[in-house]
Structure formats: structure tokens, C-alpha cells
PDB file of N, CA and C in Angstrom:
ATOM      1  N   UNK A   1       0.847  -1.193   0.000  1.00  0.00           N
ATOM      2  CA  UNK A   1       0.000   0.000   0.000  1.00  0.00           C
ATOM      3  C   UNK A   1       0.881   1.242   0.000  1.00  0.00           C
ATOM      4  N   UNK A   2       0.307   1.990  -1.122  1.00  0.00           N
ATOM      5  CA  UNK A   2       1.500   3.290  -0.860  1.00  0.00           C
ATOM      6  C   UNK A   2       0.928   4.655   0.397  1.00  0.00           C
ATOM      7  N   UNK A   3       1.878   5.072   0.592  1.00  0.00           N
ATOM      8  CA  UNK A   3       1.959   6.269   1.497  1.00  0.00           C
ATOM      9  C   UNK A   3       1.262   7.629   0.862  1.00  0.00           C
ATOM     10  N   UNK A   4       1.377   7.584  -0.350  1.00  0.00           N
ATOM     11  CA  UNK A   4       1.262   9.071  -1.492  1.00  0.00           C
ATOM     12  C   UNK A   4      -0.157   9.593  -0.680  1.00  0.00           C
ATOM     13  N   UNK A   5      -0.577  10.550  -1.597  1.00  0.00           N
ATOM     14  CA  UNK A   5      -1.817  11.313  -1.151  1.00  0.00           C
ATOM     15  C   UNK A   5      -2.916  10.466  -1.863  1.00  0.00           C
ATOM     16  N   UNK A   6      -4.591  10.406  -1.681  1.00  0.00           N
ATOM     17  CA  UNK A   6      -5.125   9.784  -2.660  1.00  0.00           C
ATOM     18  C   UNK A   6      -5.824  11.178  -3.769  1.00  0.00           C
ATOM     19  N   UNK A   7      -5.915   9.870  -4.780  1.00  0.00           N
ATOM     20  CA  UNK A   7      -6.238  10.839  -6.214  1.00  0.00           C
ATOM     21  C   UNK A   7      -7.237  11.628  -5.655  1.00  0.00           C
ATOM     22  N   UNK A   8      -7.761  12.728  -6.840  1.00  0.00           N
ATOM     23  CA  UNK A   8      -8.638  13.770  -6.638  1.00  0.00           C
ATOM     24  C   UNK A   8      -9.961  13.020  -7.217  1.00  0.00           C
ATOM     25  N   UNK A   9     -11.163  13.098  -6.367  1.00  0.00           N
ATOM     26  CA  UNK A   9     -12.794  12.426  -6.753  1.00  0.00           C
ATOM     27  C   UNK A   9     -12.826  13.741  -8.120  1.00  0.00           C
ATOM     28  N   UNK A  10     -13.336  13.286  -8.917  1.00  0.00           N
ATOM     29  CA  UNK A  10     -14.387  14.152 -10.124  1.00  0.00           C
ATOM     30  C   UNK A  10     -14.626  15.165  -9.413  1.00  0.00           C
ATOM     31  N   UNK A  11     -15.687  15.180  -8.191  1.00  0.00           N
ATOM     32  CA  UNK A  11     -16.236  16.474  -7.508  1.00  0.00           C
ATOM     33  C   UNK A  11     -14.989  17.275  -7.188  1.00  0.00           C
ATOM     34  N   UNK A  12     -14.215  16.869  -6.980  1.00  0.00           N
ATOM     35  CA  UNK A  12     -13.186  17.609  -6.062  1.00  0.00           C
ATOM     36  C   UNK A  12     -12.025  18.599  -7.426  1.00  0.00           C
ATOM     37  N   UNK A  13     -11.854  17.685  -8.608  1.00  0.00           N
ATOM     38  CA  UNK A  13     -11.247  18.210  -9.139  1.00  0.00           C
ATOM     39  C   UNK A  13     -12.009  19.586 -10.010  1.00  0.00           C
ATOM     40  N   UNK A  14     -13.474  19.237 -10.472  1.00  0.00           N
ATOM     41  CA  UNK A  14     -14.558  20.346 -10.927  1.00  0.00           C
ATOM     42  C   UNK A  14     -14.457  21.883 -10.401  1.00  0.00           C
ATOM     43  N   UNK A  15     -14.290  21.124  -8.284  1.00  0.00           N
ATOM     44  CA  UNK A  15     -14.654  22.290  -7.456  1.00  0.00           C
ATOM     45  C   UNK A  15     -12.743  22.959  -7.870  1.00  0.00           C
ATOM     46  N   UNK A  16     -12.129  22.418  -8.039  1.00  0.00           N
ATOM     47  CA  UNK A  16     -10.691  22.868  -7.996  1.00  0.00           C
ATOM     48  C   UNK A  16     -10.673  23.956  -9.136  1.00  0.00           C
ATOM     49  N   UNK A  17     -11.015  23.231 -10.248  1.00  0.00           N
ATOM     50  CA  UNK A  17     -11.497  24.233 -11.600  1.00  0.00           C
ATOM     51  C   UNK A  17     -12.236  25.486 -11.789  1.00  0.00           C
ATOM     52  N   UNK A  18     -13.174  25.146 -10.806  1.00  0.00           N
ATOM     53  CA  UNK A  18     -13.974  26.449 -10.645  1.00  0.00           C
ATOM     54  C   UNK A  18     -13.000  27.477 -10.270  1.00  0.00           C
ATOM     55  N   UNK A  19     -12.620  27.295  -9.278  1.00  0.00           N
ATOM     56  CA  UNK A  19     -11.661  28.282  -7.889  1.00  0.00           C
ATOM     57  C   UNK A  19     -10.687  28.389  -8.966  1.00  0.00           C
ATOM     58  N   UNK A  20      -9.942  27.896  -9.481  1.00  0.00           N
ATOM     59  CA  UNK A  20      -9.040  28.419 -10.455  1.00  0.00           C
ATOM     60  C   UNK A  20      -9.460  29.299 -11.826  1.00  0.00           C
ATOM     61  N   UNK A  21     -10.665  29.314 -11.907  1.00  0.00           N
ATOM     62  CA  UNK A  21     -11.246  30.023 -12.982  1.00  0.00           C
ATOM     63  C   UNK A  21     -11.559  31.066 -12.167  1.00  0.00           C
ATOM     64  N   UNK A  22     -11.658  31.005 -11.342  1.00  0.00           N
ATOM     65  CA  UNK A  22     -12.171  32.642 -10.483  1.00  0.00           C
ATOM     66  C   UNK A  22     -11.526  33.304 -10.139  1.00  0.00           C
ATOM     67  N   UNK A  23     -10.270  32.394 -10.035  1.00  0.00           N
ATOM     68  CA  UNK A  23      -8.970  33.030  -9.348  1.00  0.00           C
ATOM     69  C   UNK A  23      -8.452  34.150 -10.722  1.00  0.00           C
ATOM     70  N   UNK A  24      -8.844  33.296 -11.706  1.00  0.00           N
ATOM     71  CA  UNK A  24      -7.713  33.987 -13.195  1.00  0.00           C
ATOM     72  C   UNK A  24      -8.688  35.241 -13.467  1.00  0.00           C
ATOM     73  N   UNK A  25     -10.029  35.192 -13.055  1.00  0.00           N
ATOM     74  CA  UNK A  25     -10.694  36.326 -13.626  1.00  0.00           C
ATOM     75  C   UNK A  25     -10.153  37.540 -12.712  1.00  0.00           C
ATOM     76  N   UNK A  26     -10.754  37.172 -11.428  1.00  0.00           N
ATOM     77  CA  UNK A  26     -10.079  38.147 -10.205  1.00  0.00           C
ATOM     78  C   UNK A  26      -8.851  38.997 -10.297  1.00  0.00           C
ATOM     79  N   UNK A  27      -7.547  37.719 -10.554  1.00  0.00           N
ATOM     80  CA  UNK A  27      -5.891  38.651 -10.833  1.00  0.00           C
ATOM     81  C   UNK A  27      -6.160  39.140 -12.276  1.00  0.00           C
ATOM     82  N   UNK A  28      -6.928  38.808 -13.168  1.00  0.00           N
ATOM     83  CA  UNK A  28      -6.546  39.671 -14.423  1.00  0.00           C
ATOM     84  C   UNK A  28      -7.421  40.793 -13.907  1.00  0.00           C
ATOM     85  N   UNK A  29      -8.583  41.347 -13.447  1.00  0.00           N
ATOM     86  CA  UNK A  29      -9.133  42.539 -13.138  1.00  0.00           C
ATOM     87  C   UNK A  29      -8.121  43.160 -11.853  1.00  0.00           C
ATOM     88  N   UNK A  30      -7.847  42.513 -10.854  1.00  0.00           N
ATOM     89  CA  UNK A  30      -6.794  43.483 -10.059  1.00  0.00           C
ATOM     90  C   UNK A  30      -5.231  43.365 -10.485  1.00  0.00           C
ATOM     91  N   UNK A  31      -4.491  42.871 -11.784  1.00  0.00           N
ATOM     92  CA  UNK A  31      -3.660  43.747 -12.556  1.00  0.00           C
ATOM     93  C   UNK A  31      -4.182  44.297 -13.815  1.00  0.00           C
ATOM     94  N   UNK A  32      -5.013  44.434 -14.049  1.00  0.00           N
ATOM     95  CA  UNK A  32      -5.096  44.915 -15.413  1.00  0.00           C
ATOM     96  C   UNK A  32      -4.938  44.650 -16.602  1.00  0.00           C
ATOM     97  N   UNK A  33      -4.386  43.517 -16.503  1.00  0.00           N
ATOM     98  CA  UNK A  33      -4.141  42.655 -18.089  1.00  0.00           C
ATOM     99  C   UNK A  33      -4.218  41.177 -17.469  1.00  0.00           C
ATOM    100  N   UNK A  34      -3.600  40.265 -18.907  1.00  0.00           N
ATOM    101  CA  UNK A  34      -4.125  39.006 -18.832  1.00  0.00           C
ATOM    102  C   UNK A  34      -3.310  38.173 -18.044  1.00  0.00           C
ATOM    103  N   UNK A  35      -3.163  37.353 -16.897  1.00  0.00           N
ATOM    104  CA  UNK A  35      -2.089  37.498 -16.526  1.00  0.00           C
ATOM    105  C   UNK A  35      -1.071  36.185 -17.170  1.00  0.00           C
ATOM    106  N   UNK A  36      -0.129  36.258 -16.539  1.00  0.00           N
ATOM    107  CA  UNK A  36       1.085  35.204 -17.075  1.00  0.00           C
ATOM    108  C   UNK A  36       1.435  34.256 -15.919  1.00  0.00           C
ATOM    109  N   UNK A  37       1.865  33.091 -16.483  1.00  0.00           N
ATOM    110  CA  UNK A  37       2.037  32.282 -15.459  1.00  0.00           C
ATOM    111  C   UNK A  37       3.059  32.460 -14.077  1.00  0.00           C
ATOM    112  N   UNK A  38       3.491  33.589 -14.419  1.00  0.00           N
ATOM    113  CA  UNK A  38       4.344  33.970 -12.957  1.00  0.00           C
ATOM    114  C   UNK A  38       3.145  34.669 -12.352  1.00  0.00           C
ATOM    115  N   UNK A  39       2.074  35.653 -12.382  1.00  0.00           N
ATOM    116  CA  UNK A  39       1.649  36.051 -11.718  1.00  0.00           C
ATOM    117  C   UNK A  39       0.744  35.247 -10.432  1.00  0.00           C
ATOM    118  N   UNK A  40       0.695  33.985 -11.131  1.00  0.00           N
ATOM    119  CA  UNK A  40      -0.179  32.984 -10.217  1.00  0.00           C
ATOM    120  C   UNK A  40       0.966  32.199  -9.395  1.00  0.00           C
ATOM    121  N   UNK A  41       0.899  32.987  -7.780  1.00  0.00           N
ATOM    122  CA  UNK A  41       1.825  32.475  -6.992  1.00  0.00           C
ATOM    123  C   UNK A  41       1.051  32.356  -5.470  1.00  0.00           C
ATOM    124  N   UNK A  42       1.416  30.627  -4.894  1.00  0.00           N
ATOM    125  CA  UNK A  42       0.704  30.774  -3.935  1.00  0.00           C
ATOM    126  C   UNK A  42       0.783  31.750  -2.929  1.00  0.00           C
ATOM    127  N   UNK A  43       1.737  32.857  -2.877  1.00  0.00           N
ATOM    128  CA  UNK A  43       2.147  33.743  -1.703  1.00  0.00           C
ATOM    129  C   UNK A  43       0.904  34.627  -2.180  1.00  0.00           C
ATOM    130  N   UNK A  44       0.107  34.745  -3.291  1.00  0.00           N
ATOM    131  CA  UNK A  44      -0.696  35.699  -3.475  1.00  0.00           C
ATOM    132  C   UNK A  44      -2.156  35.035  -3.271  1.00  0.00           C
ATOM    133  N   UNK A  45      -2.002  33.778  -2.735  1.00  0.00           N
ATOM    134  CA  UNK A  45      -3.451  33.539  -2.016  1.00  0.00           C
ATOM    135  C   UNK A  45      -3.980  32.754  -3.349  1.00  0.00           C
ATOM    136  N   UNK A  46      -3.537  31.609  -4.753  1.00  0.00           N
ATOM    137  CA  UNK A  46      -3.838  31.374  -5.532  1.00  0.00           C
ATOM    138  C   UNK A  46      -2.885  30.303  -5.932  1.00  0.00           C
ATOM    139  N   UNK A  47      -3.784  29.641  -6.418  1.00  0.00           N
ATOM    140  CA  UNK A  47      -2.900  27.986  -6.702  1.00  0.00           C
ATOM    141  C   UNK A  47      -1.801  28.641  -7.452  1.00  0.00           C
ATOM    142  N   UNK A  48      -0.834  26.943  -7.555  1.00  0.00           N
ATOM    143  CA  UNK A  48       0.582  27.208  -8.340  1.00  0.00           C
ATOM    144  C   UNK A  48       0.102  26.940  -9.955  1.00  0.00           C
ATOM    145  N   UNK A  49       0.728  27.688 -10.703  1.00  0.00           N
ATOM    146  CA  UNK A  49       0.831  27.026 -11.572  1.00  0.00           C
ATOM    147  C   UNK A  49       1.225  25.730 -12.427  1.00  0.00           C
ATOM    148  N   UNK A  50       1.550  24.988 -11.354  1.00  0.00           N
ATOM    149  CA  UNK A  50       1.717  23.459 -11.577  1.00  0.00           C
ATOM    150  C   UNK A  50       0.258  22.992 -11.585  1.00  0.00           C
ATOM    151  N   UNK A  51      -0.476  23.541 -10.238  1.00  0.00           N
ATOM    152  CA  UNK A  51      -2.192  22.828 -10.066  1.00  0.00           C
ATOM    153  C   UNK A  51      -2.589  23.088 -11.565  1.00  0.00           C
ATOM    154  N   UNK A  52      -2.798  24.485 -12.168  1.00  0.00           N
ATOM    155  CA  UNK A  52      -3.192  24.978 -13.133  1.00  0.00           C
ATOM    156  C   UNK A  52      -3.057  23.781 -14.279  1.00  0.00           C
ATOM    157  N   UNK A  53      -1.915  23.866 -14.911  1.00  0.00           N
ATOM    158  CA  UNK A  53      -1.422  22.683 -15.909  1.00  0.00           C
ATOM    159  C   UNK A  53      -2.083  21.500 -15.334  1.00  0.00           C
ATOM    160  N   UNK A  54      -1.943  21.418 -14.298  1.00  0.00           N
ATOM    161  CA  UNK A  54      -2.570  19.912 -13.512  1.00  0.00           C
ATOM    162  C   UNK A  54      -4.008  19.814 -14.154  1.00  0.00           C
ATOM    163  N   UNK A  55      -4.448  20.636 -13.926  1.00  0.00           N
ATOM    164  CA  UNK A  55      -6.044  20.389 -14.534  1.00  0.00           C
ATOM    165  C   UNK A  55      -6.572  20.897 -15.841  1.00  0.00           C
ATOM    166  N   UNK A  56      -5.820  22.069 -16.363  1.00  0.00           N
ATOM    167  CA  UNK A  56      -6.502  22.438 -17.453  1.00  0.00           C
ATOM    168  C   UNK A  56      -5.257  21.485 -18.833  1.00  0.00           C
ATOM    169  N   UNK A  57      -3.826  21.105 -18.465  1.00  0.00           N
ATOM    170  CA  UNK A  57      -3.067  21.013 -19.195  1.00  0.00           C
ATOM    171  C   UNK A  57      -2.009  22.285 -19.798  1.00  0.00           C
ATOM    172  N   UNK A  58      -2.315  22.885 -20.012  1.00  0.00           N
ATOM    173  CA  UNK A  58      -1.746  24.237 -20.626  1.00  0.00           C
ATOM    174  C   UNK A  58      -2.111  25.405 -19.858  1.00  0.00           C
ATOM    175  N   UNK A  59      -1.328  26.380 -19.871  1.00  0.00           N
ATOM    176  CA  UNK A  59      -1.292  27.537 -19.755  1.00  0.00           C
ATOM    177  C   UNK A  59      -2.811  28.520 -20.355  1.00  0.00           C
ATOM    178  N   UNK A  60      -3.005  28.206 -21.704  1.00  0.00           N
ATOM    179  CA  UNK A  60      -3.307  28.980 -22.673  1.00  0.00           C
ATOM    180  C   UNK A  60      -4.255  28.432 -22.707  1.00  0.00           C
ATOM    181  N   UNK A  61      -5.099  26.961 -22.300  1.00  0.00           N
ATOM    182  CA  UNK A  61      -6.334  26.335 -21.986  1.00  0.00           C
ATOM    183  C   UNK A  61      -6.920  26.664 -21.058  1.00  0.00           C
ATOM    184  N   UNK A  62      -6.204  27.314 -19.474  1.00  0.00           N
ATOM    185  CA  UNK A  62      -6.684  27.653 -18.667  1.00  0.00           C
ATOM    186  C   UNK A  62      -7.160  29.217 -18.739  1.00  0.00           C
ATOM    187  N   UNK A  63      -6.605  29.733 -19.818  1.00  0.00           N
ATOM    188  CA  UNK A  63      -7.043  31.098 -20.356  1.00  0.00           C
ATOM    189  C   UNK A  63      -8.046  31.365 -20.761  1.00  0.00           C
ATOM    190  N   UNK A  64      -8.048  30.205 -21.741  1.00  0.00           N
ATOM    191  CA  UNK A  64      -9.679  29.900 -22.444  1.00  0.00           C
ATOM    192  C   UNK A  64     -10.945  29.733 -21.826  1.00  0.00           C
ATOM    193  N   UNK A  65     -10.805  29.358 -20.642  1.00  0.00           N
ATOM    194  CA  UNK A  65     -11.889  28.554 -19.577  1.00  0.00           C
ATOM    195  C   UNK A  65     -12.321  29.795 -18.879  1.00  0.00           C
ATOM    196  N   UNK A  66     -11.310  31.049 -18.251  1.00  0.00           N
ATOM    197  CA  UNK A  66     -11.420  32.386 -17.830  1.00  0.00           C
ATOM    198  C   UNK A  66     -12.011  33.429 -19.209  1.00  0.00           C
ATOM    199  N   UNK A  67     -11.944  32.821 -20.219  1.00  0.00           N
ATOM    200  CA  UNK A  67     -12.550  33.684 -21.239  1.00  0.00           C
ATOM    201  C   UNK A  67     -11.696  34.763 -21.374  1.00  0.00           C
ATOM    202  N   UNK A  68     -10.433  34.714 -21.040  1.00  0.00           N
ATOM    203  CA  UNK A  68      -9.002  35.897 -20.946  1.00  0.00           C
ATOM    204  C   UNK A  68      -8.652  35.680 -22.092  1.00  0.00           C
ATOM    205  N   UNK A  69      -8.043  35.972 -23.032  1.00  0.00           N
ATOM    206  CA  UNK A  69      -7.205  36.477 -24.415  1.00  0.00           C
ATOM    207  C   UNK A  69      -5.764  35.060 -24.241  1.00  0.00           C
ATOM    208  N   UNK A  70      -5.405  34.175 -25.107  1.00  0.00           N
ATOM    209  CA  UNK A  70      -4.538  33.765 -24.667  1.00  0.00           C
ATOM    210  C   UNK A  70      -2.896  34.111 -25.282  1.00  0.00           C
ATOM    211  N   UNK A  71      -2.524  33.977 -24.646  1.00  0.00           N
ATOM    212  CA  UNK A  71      -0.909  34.760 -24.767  1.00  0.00           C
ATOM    213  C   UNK A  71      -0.409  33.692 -25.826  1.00  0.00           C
ATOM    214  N   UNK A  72      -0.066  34.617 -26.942  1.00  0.00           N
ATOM    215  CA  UNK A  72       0.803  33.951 -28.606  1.00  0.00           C
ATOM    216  C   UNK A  72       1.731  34.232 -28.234  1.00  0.00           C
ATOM    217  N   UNK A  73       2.804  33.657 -29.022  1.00  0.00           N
ATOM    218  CA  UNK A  73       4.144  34.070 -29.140  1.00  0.00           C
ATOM    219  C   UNK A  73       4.350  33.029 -30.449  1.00  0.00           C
ATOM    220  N   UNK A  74       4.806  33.870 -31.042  1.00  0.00           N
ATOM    221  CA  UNK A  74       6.111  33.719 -32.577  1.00  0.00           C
ATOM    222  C   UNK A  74       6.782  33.601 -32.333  1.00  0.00           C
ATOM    223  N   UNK A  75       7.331  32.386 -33.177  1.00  0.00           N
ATOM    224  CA  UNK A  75       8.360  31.988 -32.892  1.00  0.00           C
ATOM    225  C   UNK A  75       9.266  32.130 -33.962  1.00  0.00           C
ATOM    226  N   UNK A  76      10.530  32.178 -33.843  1.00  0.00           N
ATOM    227  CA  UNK A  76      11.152  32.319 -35.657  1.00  0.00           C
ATOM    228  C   UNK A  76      12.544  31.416 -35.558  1.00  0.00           C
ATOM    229  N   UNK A  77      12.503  30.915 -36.769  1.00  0.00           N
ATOM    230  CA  UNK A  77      13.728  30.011 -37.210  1.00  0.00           C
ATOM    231  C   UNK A  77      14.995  30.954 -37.107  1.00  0.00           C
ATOM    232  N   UNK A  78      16.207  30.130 -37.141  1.00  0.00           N
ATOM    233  CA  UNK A  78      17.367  30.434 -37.130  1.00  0.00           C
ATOM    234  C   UNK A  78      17.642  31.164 -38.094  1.00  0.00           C
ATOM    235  N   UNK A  79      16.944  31.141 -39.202  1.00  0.00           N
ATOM    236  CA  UNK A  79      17.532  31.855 -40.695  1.00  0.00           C
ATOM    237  C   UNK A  79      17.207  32.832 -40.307  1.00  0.00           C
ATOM    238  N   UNK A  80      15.859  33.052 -39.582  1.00  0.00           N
ATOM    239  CA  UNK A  80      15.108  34.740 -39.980  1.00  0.00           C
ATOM    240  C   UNK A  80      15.365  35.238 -38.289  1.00  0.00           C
ATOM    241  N   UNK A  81      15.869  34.588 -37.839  1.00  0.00           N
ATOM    242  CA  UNK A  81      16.548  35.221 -36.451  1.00  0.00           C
ATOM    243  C   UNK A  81      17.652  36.409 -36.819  1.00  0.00           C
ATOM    244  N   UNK A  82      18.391  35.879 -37.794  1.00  0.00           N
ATOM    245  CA  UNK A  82      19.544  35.913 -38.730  1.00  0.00           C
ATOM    246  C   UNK A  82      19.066  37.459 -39.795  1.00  0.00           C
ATOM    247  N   UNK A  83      18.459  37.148 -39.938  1.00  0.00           N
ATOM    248  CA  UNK A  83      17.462  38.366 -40.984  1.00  0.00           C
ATOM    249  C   UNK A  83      17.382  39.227 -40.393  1.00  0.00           C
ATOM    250  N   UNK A  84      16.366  39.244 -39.261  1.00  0.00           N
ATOM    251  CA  UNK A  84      16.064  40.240 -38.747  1.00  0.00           C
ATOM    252  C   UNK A  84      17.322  40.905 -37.876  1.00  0.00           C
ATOM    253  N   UNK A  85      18.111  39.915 -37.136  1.00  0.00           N
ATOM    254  CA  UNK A  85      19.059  40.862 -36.663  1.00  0.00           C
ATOM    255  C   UNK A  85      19.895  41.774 -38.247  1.00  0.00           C
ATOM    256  N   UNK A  86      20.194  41.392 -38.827  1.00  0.00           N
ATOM    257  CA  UNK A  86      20.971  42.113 -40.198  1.00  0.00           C
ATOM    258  C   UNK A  86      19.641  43.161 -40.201  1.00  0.00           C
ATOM    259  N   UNK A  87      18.788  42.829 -40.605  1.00  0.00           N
ATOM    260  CA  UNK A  87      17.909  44.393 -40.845  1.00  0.00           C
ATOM    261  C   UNK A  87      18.026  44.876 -39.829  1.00  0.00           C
ATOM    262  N   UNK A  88      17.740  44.625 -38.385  1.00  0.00           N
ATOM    263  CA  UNK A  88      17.813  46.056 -37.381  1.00  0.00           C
ATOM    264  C   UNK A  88      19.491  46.473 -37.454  1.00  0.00           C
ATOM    265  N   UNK A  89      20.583  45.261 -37.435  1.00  0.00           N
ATOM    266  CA  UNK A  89      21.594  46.157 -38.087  1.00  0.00           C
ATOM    267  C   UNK A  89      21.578  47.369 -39.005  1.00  0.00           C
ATOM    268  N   UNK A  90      20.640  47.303 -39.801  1.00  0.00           N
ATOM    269  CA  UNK A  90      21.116  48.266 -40.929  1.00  0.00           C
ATOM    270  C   UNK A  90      20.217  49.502 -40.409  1.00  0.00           C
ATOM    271  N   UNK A  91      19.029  49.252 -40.094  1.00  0.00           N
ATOM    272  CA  UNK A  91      17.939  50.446 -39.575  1.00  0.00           C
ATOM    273  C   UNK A  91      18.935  51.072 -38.645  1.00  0.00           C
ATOM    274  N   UNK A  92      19.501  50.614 -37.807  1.00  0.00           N
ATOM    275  CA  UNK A  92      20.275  51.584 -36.354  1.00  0.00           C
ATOM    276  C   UNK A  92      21.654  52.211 -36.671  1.00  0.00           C
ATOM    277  N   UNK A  93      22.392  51.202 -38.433  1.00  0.00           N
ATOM    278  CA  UNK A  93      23.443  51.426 -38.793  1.00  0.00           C
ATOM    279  C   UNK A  93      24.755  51.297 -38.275  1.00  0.00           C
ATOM    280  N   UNK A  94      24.444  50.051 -37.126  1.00  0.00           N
ATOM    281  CA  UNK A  94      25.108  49.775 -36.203  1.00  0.00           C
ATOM    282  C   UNK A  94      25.086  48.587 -35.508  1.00  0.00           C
ATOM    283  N   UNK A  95      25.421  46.983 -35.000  1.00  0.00           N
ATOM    284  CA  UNK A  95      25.268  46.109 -34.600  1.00  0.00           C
ATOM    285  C   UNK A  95      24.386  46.465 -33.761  1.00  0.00           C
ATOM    286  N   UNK A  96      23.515  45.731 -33.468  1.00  0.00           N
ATOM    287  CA  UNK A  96      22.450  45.864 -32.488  1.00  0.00           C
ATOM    288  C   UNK A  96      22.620  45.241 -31.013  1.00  0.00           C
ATOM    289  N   UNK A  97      22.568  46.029 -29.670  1.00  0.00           N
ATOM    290  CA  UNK A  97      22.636  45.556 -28.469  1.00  0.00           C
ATOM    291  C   UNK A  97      21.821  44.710 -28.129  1.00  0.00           C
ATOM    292  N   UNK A  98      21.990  43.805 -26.885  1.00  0.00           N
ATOM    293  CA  UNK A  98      20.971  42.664 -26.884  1.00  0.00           C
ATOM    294  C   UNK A  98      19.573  43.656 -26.413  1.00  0.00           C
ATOM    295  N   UNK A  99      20.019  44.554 -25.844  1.00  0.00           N
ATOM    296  CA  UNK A  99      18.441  45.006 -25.322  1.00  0.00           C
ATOM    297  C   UNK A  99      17.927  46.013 -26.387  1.00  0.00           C
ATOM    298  N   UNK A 100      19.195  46.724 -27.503  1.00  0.00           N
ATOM    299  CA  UNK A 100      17.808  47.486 -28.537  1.00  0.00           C
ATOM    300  C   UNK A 100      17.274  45.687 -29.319  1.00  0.00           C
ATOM    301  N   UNK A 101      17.770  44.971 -29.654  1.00  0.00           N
ATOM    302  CA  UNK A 101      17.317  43.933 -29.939  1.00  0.00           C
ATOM    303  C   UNK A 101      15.613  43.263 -29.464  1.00  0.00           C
ATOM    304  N   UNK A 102      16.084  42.911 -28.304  1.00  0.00           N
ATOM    305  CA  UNK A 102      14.743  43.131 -27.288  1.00  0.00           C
ATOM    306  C   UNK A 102      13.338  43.935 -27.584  1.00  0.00           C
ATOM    307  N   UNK A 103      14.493  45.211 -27.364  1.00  0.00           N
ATOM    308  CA  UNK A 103      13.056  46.389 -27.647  1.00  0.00           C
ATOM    309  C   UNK A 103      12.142  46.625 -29.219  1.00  0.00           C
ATOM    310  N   UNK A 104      13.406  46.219 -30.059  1.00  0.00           N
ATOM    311  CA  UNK A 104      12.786  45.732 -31.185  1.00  0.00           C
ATOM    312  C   UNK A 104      11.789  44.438 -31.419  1.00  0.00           C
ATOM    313  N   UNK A 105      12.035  43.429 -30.811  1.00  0.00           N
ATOM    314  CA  UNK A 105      11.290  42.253 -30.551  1.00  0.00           C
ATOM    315  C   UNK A 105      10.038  42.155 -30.418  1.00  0.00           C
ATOM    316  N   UNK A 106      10.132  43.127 -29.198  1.00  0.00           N
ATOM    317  CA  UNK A 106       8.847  43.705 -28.388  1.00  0.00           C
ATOM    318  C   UNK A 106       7.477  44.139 -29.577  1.00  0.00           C
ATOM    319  N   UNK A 107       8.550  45.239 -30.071  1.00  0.00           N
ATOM    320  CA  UNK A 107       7.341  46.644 -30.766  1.00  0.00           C
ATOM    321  C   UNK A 107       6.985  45.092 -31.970  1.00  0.00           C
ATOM    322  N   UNK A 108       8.049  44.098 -32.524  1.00  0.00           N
ATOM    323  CA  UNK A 108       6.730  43.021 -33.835  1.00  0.00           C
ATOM    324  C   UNK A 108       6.335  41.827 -33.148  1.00  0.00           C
ATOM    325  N   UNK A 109       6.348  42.204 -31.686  1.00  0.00           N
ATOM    326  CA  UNK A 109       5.210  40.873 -30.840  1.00  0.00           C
ATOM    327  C   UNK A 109       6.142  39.770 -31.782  1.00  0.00           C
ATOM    328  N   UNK A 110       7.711  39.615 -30.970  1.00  0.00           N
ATOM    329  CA  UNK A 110       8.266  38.308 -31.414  1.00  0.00           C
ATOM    330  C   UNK A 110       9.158  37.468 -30.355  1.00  0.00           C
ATOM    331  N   UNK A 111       8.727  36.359 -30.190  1.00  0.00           N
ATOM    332  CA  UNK A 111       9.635  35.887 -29.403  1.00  0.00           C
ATOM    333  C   UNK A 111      10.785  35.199 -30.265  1.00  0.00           C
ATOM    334  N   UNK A 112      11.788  35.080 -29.384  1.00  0.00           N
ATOM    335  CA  UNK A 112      12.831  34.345 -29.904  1.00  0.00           C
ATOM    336  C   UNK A 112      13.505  33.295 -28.878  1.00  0.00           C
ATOM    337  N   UNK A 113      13.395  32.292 -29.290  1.00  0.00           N
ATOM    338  CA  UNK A 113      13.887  31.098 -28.732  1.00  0.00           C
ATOM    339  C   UNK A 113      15.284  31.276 -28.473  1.00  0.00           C
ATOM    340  N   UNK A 114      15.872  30.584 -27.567  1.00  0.00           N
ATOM    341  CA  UNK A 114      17.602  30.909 -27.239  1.00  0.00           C
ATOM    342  C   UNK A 114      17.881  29.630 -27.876  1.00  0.00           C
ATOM    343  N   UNK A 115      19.363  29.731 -28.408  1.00  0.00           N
ATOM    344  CA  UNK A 115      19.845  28.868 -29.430  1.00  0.00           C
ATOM    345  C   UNK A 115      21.577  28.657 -28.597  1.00  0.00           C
ATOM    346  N   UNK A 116      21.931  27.453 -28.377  1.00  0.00           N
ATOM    347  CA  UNK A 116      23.157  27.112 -27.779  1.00  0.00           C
ATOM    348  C   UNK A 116      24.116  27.780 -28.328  1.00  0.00           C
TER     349      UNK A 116
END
């Protein structure tokens, strides 16, 4: 017989769902935007984001369920990583710092994956 905790009943995991859907509506109206998975921290009185994934699976599923906007991110290949740094090279006329880089990133809503 193991020691572990026992699984969660149906009822229990539903009622868990709820409270986490109330929770995401609540912190996105008292910050003001949608929030991100750091903002859900138990020191702020709100499950971890491990529970979250635990039940909805994703991040961006549990967004859906709050009826919140879910957070995209673009992603871009190595070639056009490559591109775009050479064009903001040439726009600034100057190698680009990691943070005008950044700030450029920002203003075409792009993420960029880190590459070894």
C-alpha cells in the first residue's frame, strides 16, 4: 500500500477548476491585463501554476476557460533570427545591443527562442 496522497474524486477536481477560474478572472481585473504564469503564486493567495497545468493542461487552456485572451508568441527560425538581426543592423546602422534587440522584438510581438 502506498503512502502518497489519494487521487482527486471528479467532484473535487470540478470544485478545484472552478476556484481556479475565479482566481484567473479576479488577478486579471486586479492587474489589469491578462495574466502570465508567474503572476499565479501561492504567496498571493492562488494555486501554483503546476495545479493549473494539472487540470486544465496548458497555460493557454486555462485562459480559455477564464474567457481571458490567450498569450501567442512567434516563434522564428534560425535563418530569420539571422534576418532580422541584419535588418535592425542596418535600420540603427550599427550592430544591435541585446536590449535594442529586445526592444525591437517587443514593438513586432516576437519571441525568440535561445539557441546554444
Amino acid at each position: 500500500m502506498s503512502m502518497g496522497r489519494k487521487p482527486f474524486t471528479s467532484d473535487q477536481i470540478e470544485e478545484r477548476r472552478k476556484k481556479l477560474i475565479t482566481q484567473g478572472g479576479e488577478l486579471a481585473l486586479q492587474i489589469g491585463r491578462v495574466p502570465h504564469a508567474k503572476d499565479f503564486k501561492k504567496e498571493n493567495g492562488t494555486y501554483s501554476y503546476t495545479a493549473i497545468r494539472n487540470v486544465f493542461g496548458s497555460w493557454n487552456l486555462f485562459l480559455k476557460e477564464c474567457n481571458l485572451k490567450e498569450n501567442k508568441a512567434t516563434y522564428v527560425s534560425k535563418e530569420d533570427l539571422i534576418w532580422l538581426l541584419l535588418s535592425l543592423k542596418r535600420l540603427l546602422d550599427k550592430t544591435p545591443t541585446k536590449s535594442e534587440y529586445t526592444e525591437y522584438a517587443k514593438k513586432i510581438a516576437l519571441v525568440v527562442p535561445r539557441y546554444p
